[in-house]
Protein backbone atom coordinates (compact mmCIF):
# COMPACT_ATOMS: atom_id res chain seq x y z
CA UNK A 1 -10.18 4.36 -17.10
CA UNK A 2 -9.21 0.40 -17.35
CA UNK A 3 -7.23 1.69 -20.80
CA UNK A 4 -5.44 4.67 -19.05
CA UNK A 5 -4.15 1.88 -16.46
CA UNK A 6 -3.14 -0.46 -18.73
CA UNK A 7 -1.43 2.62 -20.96
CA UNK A 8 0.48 3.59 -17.87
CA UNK A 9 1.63 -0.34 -16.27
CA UNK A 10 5.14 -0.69 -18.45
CA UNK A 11 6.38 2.59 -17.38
CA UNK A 12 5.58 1.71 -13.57
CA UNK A 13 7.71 -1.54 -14.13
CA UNK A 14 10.38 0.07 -15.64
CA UNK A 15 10.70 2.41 -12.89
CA UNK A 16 10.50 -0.56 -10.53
CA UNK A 17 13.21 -2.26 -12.29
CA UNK A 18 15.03 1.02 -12.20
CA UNK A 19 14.54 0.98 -8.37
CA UNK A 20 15.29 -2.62 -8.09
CA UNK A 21 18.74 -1.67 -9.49
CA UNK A 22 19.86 1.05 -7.31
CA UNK A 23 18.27 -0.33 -3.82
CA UNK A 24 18.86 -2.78 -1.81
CA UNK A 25 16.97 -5.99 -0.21
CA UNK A 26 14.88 -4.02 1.90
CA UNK A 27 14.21 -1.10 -0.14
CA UNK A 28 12.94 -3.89 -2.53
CA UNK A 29 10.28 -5.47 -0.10
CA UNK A 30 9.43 -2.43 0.34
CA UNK A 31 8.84 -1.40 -3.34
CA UNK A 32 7.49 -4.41 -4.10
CA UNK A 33 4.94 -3.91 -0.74
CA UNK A 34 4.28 -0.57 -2.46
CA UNK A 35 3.79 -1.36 -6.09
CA UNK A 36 1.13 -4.83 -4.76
CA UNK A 37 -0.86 -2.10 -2.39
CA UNK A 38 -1.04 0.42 -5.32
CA UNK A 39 -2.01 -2.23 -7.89
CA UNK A 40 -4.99 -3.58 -5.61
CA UNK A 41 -5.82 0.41 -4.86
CA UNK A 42 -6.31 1.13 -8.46
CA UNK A 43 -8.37 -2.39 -8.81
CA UNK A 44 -10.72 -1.29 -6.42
CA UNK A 45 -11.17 2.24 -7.97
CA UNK A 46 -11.24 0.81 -11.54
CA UNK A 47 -14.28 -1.51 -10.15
CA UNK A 48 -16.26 0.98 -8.26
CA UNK A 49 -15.91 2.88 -11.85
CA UNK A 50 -17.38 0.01 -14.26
């Protein structure tokens, strides 16, 4: 599980950067709010796993 998000982190930073592009300030915040919540979301599942 740990592998599988590690596998899958460059493609969700690429697709931020993508965002990053296109939006603006607050669609940033937002993503980056987003991205920081889903990061801690998937270190809580990856712990209750191991």
């Amino acid at each position: 599980q740990a592998t599988a998000h590690i596998k899958d982190e460059p493609s969700e930073a690429r697709a931020g950067a993508r965002l990053r592009k296109m939006g603006s300030p607050v669609t940033d915040d937002r993503c980056a709010s987003l991205v920081a919540e889903a990061g801690s979301y998937f270190d809580r599942v990856i712990s209750a796993l191991g």
